[in-house]
N, C-alpha and C. Protein backbone atom coordinates (compact mmCIF):
# COMPACT_ATOMS: atom_id res chain seq x y z
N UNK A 1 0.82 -1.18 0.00
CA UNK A 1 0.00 0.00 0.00
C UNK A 1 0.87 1.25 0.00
N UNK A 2 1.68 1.40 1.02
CA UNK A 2 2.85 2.13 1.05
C UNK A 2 3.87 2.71 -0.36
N UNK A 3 3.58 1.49 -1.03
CA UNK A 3 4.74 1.30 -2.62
C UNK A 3 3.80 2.11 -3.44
N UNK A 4 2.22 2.27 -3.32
CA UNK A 4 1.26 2.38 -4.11
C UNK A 4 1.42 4.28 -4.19
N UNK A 5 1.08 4.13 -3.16
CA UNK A 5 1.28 5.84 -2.21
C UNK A 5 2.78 6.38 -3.10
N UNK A 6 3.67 5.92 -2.64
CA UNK A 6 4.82 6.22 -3.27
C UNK A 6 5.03 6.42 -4.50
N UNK A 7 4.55 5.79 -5.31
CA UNK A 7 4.78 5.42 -7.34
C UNK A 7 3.52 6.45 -7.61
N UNK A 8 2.59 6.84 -6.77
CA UNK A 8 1.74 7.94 -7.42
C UNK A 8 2.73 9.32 -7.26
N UNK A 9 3.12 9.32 -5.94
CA UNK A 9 3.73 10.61 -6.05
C UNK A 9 4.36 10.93 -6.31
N UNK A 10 5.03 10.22 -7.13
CA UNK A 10 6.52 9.95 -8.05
C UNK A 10 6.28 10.32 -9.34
N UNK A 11 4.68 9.97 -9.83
CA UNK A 11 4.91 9.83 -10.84
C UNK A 11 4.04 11.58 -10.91
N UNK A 12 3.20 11.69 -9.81
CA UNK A 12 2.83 13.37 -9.74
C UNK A 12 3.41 14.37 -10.23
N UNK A 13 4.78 13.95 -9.34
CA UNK A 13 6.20 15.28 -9.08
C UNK A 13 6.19 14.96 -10.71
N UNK A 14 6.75 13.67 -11.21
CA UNK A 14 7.06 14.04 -12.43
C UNK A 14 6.54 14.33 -13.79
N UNK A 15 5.45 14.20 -13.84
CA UNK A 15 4.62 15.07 -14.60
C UNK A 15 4.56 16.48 -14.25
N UNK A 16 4.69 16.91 -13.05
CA UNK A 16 4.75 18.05 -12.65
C UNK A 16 5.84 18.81 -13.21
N UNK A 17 6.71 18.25 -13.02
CA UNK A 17 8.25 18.49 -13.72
C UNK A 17 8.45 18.93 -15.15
N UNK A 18 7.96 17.84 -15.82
CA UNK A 18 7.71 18.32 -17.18
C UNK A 18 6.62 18.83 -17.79
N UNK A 19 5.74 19.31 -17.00
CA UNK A 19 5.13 20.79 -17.73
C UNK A 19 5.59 21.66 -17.04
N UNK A 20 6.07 22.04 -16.17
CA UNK A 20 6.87 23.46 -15.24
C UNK A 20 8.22 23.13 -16.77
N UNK A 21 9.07 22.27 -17.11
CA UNK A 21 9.87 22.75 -18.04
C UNK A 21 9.06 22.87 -19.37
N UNK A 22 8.02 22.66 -19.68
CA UNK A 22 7.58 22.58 -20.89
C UNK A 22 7.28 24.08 -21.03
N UNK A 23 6.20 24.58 -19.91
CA UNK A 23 5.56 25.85 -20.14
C UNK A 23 6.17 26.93 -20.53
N UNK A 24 7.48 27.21 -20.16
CA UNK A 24 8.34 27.86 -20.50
C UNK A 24 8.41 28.31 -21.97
N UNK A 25 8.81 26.70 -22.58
CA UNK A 25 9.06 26.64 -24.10
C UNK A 25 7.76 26.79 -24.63
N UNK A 26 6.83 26.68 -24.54
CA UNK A 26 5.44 27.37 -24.92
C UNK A 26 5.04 28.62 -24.74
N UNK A 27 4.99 29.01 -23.81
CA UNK A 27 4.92 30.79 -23.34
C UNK A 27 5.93 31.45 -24.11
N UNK A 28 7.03 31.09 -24.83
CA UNK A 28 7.80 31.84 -25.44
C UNK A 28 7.45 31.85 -26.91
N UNK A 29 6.51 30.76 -27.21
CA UNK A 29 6.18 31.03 -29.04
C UNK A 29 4.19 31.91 -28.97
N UNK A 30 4.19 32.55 -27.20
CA UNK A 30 3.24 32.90 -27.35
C UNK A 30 3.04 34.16 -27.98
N UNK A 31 2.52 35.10 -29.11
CA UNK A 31 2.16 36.35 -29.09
C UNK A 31 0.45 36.65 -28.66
N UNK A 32 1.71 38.10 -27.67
CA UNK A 32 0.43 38.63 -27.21
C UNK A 32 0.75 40.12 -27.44
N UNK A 33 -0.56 40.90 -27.04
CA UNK A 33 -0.68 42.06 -27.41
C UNK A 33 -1.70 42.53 -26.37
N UNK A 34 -1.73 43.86 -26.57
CA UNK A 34 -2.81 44.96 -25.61
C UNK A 34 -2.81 45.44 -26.32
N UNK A 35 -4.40 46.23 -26.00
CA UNK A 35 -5.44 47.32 -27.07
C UNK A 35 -5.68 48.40 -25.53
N UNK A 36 -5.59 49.56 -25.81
CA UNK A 36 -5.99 50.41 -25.15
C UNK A 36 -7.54 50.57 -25.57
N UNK A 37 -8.69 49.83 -24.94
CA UNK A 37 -10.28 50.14 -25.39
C UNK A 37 -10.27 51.89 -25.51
N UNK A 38 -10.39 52.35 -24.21
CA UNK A 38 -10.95 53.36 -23.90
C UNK A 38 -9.83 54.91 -25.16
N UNK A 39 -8.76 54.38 -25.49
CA UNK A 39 -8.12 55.38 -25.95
C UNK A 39 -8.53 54.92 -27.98
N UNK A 40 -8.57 52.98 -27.79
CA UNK A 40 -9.41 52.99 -29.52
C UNK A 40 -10.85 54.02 -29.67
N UNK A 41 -11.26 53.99 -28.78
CA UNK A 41 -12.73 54.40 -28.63
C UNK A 41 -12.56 55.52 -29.30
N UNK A 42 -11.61 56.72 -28.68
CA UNK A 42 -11.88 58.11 -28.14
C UNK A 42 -11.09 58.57 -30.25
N UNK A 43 -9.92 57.73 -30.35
CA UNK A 43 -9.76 58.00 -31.62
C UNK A 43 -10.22 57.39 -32.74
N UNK A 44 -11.36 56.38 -33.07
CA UNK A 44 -11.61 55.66 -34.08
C UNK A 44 -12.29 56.38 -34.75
N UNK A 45 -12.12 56.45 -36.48
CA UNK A 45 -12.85 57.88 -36.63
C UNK A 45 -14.67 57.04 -36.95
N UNK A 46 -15.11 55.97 -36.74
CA UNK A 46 -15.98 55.73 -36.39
C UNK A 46 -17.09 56.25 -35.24
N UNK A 47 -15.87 57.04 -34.11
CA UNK A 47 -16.86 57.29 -32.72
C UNK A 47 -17.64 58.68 -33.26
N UNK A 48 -16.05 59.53 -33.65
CA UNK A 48 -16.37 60.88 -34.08
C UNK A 48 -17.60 61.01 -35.46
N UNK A 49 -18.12 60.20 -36.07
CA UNK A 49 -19.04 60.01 -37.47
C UNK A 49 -20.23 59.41 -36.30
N UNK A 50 -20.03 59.01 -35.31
CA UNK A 50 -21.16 58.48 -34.45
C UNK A 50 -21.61 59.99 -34.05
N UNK A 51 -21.05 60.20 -33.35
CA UNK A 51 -21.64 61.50 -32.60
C UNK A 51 -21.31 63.04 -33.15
N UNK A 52 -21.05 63.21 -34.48
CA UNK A 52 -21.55 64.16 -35.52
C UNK A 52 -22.82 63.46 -35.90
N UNK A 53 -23.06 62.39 -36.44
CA UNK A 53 -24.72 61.90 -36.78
C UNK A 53 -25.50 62.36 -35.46
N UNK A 54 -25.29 61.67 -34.38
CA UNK A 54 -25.93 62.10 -32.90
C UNK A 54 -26.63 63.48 -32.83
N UNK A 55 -25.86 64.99 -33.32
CA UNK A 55 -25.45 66.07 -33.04
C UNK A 55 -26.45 66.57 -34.00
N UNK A 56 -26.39 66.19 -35.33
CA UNK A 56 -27.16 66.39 -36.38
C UNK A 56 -28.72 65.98 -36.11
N UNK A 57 -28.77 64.59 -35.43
CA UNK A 57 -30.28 64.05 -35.27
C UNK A 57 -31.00 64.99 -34.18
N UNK A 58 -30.14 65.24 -33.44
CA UNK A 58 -30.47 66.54 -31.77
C UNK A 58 -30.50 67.97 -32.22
N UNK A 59 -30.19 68.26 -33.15
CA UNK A 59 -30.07 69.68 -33.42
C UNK A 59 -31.05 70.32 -33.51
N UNK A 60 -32.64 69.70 -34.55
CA UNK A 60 -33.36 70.64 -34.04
C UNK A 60 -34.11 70.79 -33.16
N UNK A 61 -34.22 69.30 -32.11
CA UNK A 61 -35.00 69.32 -30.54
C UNK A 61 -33.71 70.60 -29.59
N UNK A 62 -32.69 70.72 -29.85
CA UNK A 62 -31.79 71.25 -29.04
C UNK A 62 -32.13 73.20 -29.68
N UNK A 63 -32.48 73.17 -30.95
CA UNK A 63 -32.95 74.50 -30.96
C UNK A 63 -34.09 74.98 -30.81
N UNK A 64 -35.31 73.74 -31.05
CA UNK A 64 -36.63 74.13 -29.96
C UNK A 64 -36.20 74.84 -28.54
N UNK A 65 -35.24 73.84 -27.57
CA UNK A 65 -35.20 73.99 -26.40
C UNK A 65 -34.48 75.66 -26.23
N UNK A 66 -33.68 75.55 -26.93
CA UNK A 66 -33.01 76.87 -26.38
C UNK A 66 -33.75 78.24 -26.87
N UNK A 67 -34.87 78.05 -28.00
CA UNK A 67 -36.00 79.39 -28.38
C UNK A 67 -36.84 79.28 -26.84
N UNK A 68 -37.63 78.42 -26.60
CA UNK A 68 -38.12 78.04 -25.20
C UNK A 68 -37.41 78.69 -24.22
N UNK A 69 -35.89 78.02 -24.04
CA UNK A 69 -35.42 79.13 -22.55
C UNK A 69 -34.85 80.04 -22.47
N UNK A 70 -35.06 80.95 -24.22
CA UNK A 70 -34.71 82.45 -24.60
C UNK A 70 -36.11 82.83 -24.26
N UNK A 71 -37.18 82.49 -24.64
CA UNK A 71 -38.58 83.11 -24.14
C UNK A 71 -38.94 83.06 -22.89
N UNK A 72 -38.58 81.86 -21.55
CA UNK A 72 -38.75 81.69 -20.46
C UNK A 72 -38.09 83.50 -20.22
N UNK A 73 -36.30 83.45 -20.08
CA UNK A 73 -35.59 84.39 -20.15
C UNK A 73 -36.18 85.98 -20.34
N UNK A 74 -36.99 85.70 -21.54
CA UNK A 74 -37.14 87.08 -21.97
C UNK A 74 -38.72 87.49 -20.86
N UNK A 75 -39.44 86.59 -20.83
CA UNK A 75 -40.84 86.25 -20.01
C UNK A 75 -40.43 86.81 -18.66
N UNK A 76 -39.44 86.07 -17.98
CA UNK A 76 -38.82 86.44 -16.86
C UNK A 76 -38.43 87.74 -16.37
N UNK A 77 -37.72 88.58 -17.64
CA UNK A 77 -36.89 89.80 -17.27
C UNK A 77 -38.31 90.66 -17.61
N UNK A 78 -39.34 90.71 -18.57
CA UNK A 78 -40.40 91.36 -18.40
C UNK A 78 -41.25 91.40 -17.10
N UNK A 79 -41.85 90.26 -16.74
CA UNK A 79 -42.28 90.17 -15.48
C UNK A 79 -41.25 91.22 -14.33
N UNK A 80 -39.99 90.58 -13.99
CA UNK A 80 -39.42 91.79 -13.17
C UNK A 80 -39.74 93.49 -13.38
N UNK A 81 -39.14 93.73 -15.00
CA UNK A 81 -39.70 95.28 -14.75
C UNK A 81 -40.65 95.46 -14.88
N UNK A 82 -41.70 94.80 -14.90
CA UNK A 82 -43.59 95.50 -15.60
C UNK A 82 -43.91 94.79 -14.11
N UNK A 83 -43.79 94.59 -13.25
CA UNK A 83 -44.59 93.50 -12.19
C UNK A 83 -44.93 94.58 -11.18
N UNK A 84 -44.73 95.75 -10.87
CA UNK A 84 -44.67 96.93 -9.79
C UNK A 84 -45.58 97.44 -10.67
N UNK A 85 -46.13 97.56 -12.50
CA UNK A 85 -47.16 98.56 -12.71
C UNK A 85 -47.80 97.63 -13.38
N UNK A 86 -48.23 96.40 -12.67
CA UNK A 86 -49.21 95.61 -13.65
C UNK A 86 -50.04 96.00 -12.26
N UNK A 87 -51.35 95.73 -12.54
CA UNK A 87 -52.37 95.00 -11.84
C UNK A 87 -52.68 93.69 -11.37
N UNK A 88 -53.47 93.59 -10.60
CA UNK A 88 -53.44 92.15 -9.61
C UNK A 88 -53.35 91.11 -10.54
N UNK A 89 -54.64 91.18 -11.47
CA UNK A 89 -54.96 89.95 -12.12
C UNK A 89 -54.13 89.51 -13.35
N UNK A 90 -53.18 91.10 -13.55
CA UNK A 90 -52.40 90.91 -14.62
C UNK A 90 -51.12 90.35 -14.39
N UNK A 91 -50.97 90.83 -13.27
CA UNK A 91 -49.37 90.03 -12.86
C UNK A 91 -49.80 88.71 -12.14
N UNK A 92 -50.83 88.08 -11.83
CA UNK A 92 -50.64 87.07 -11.62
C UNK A 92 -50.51 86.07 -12.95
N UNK A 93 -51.69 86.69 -13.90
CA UNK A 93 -51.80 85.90 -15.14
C UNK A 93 -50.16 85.83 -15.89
N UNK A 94 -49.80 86.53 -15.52
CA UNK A 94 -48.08 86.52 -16.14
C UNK A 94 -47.05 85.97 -15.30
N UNK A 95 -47.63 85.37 -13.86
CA UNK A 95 -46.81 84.60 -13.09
C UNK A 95 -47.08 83.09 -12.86
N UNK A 96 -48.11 82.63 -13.42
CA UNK A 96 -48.88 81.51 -14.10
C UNK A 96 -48.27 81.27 -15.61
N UNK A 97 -48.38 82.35 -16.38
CA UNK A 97 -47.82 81.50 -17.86
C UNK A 97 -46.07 81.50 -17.76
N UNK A 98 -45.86 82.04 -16.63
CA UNK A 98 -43.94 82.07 -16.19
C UNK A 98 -44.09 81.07 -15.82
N UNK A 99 -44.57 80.22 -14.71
CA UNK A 99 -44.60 78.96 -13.99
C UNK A 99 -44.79 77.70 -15.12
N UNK A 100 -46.02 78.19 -16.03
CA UNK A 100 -46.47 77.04 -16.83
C UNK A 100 -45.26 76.81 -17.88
N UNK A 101 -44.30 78.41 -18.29
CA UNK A 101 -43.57 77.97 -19.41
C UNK A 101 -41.88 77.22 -18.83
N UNK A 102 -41.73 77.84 -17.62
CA UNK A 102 -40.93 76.83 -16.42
C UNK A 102 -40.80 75.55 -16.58
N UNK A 103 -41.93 74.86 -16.25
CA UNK A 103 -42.28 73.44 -16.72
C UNK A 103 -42.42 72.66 -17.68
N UNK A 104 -42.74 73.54 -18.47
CA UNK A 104 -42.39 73.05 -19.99
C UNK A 104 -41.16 73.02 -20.76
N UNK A 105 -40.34 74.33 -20.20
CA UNK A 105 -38.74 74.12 -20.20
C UNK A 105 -38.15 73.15 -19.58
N UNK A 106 -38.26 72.72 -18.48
CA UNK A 106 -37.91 71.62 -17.70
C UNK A 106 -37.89 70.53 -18.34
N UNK A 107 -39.10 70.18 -18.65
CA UNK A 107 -39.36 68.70 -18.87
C UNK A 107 -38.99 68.38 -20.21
N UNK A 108 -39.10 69.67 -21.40
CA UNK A 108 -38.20 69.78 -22.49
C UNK A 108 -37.01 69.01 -22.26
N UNK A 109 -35.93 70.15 -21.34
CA UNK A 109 -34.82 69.43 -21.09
C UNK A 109 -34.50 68.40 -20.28
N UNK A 110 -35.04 67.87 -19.82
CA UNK A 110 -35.13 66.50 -19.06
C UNK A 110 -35.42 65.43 -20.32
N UNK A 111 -36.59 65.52 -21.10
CA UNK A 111 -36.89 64.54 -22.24
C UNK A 111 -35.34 64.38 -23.22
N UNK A 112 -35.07 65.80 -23.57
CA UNK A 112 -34.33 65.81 -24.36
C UNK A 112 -32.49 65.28 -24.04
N UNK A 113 -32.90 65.68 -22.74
CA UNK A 113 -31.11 65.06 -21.80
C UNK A 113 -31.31 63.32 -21.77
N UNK A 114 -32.85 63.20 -21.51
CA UNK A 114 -32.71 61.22 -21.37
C UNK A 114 -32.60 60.72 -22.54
N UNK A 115 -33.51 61.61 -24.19
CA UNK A 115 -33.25 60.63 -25.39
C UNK A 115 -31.68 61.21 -26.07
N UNK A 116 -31.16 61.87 -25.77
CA UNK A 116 -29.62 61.95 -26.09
C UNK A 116 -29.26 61.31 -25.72
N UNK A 117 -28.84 60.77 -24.50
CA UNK A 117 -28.47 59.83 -23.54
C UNK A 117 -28.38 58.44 -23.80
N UNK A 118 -29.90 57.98 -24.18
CA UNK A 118 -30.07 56.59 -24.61
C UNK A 118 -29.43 56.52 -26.06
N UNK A 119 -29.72 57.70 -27.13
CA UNK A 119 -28.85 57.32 -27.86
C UNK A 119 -27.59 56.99 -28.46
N UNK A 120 -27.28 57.71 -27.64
CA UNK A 120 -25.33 57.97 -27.15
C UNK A 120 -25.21 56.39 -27.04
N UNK A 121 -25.99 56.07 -25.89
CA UNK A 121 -25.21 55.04 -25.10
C UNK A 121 -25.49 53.13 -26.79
N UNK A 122 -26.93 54.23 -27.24
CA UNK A 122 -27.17 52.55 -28.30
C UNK A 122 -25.56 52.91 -29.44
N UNK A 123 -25.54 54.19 -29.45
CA UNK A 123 -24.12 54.07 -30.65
C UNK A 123 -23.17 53.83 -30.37
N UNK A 124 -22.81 53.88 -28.70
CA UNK A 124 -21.44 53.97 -28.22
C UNK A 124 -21.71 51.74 -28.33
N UNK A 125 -22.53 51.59 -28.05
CA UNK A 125 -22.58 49.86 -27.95
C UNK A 125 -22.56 49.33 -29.47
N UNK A 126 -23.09 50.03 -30.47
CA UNK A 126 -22.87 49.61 -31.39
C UNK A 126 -21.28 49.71 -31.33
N UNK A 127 -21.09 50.61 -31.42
CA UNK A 127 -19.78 50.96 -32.11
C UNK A 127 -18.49 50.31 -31.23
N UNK A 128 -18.60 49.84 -29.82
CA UNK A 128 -17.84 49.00 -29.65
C UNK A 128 -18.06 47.45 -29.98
N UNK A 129 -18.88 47.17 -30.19
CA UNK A 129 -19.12 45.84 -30.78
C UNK A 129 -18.15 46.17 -32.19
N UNK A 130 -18.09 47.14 -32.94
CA UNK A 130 -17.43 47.20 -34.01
C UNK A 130 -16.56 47.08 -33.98
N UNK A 131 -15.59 47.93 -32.58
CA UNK A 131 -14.05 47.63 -32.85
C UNK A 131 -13.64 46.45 -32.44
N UNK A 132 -14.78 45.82 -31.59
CA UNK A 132 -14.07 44.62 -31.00
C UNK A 132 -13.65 43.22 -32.48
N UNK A 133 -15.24 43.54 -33.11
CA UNK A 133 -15.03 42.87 -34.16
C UNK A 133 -13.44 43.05 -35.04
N UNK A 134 -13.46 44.51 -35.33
CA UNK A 134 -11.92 45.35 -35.86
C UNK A 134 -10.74 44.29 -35.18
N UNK A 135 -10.67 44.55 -33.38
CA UNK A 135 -9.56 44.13 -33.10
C UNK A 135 -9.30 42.93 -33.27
N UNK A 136 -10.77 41.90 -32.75
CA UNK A 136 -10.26 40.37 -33.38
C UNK A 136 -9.88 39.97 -35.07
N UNK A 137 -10.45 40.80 -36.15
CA UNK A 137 -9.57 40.54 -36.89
C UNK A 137 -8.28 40.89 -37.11
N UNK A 138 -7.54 42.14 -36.39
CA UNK A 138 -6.52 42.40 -37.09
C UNK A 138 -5.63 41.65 -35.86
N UNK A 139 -6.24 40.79 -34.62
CA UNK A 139 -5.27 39.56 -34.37
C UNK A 139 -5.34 38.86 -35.06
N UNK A 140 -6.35 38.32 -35.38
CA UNK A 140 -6.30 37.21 -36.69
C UNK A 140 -5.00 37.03 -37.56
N UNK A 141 -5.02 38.49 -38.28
CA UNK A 141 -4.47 39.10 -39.42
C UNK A 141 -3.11 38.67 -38.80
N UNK A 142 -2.67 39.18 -37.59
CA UNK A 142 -1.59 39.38 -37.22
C UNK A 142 -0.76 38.48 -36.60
N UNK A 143 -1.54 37.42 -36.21
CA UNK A 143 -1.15 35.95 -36.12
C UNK A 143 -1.08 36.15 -34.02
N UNK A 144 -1.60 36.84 -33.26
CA UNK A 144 -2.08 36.60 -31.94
C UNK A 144 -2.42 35.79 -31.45
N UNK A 145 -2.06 35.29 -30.33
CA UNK A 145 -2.67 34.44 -29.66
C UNK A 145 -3.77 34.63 -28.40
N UNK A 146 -2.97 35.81 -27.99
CA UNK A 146 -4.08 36.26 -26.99
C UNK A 146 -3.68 37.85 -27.21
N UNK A 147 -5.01 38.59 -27.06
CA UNK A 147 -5.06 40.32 -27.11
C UNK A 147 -6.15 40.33 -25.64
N UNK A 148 -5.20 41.43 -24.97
CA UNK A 148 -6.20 41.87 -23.93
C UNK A 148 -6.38 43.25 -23.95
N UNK A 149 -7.39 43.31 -23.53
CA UNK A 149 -8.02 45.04 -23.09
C UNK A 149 -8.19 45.45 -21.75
N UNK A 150 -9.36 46.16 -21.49
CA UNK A 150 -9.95 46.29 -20.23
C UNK A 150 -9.07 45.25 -19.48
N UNK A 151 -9.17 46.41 -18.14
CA UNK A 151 -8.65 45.55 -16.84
C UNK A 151 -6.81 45.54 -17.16
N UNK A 152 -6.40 45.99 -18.04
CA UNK A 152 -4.96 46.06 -17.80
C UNK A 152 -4.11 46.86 -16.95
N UNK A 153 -3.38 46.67 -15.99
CA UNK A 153 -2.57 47.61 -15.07
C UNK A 153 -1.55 48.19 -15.45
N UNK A 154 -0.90 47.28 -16.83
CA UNK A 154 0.66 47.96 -17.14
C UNK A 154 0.12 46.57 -18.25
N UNK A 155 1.19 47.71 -19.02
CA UNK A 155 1.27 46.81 -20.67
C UNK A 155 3.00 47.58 -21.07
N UNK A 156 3.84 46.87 -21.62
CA UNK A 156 4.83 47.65 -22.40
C UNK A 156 4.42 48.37 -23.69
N UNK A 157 5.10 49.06 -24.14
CA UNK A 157 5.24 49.14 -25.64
C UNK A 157 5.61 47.77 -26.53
N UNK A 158 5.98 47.11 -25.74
CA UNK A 158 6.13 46.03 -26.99
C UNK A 158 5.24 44.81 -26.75
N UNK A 159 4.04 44.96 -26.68
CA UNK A 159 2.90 44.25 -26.15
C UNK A 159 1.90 44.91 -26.76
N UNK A 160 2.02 46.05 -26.60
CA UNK A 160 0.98 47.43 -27.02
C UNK A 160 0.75 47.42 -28.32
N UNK A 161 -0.37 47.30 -28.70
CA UNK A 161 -0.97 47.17 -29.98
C UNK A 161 -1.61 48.30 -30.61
N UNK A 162 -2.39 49.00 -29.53
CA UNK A 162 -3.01 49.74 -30.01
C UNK A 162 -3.07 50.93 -30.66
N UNK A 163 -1.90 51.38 -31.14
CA UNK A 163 -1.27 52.23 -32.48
C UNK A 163 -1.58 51.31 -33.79
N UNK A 164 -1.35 50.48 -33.94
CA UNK A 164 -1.55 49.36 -35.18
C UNK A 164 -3.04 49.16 -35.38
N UNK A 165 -3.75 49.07 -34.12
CA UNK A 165 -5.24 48.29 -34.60
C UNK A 165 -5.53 49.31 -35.02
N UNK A 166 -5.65 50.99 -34.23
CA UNK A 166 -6.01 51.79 -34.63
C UNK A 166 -5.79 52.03 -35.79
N UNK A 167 -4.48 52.18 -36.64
CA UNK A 167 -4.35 52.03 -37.90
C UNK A 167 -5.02 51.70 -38.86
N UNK A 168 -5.30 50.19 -38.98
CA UNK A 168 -5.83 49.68 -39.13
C UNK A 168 -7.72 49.69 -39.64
N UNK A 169 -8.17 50.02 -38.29
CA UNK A 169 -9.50 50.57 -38.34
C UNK A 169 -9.67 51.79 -39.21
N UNK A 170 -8.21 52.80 -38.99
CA UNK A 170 -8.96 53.99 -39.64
C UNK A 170 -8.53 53.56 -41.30
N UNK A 171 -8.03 52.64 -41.47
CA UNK A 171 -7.81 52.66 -43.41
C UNK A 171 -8.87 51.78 -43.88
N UNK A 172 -10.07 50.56 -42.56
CA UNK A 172 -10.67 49.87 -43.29
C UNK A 172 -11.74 50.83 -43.22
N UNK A 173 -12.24 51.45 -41.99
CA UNK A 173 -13.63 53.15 -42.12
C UNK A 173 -13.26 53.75 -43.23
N UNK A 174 -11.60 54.37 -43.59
CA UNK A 174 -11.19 55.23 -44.82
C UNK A 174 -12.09 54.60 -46.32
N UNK A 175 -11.60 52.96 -46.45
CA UNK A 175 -11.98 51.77 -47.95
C UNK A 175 -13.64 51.68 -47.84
N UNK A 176 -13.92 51.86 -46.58
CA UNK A 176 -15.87 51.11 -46.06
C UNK A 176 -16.58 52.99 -46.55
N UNK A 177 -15.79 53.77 -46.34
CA UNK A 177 -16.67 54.90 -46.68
C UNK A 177 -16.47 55.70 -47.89
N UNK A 178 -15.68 55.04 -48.85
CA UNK A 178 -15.31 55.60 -49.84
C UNK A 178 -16.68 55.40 -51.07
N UNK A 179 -17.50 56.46 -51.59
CA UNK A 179 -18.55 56.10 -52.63
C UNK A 179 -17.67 55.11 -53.91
């Protein structure tokens, strides 16, 4: 029983042995690489064509809003100087359509801050689904074995990819948007 015990752990250690020397010689034909997400993001000229479209689709709810809180504004500074020679029923009726146009400014910009918002956030998801797609091919391309992103603490420059993918992305957006 003793011999049994023994020839397992013999033969444990030595399997153990030869993958502790093997891994070595494997980890060295590994390529790897890092993508800076948050810095592909900020330069892909995909983000910037996202949110010029964004800017364009908001533009004219964003110039409703701001005729609205030029008239609140202008509503406002009238009421102050005319409010000492209005009459009762007149300055209240003008402190009622101030209140009512208040609220309607408000909720303007409240509607208009949440559907910017949601849309931002559906293009910003599209559009990283895109680069991710981008970066796994140009490991592909590039013969990688493993690419990491997110969650990195330290990467070298010679690990660091993300000058290249970026590259990359902006000459296949350059070929994808050419008429």
């Amino acid at each position: 029983m003793n011999f049994v015990k023994q020839s397992l752990a013999t033969a444990a250690l030595s399997l153990t042995l030869v993958c502790a020397l093997a891994l070595p010689a494997t980890a060295q034909d590994l390529k790897i690489g890092v993508v800076n997400v948050p810095l592909l993001m900020d330069r892909a000229p995909q983000t910037k064509a996202a949110m010029d479209a964004l800017q364009e689709e908001f533009a004219p709810r964003q110039r409703e809003f701001t005729a609205s809180a030029k008239e609140l504004e202008d509503l406002t500074a009238k009421l102050k100087t005319d409010a000492a020679v209005m009459g009762e029923t007149e300055r209240r009726n003008a402190e009622k359509k101030l209140r009512d146009l208040q609220r309607d400014v408000q909720r303007m910009q409240n509607e208009f801050q949440e559907d910017l918002n949601l849309r931002q956030n559906e293009e910003l998801g599209k559009l990283q689904r895109s680069l991710l797609v981008e970066v796994q091919g140009y490991a592909q391309e590039q013969g990688y074995d493993l690419v990491v992103g997110d969650g990195v603490l330290f990467a070298s420059k010679a690990v660091n990819i993300t000058e290249e993918v970026l590259r990359t992305i902006e000459s296949n957006y350059t070929a994808n948007t050419k008429p």
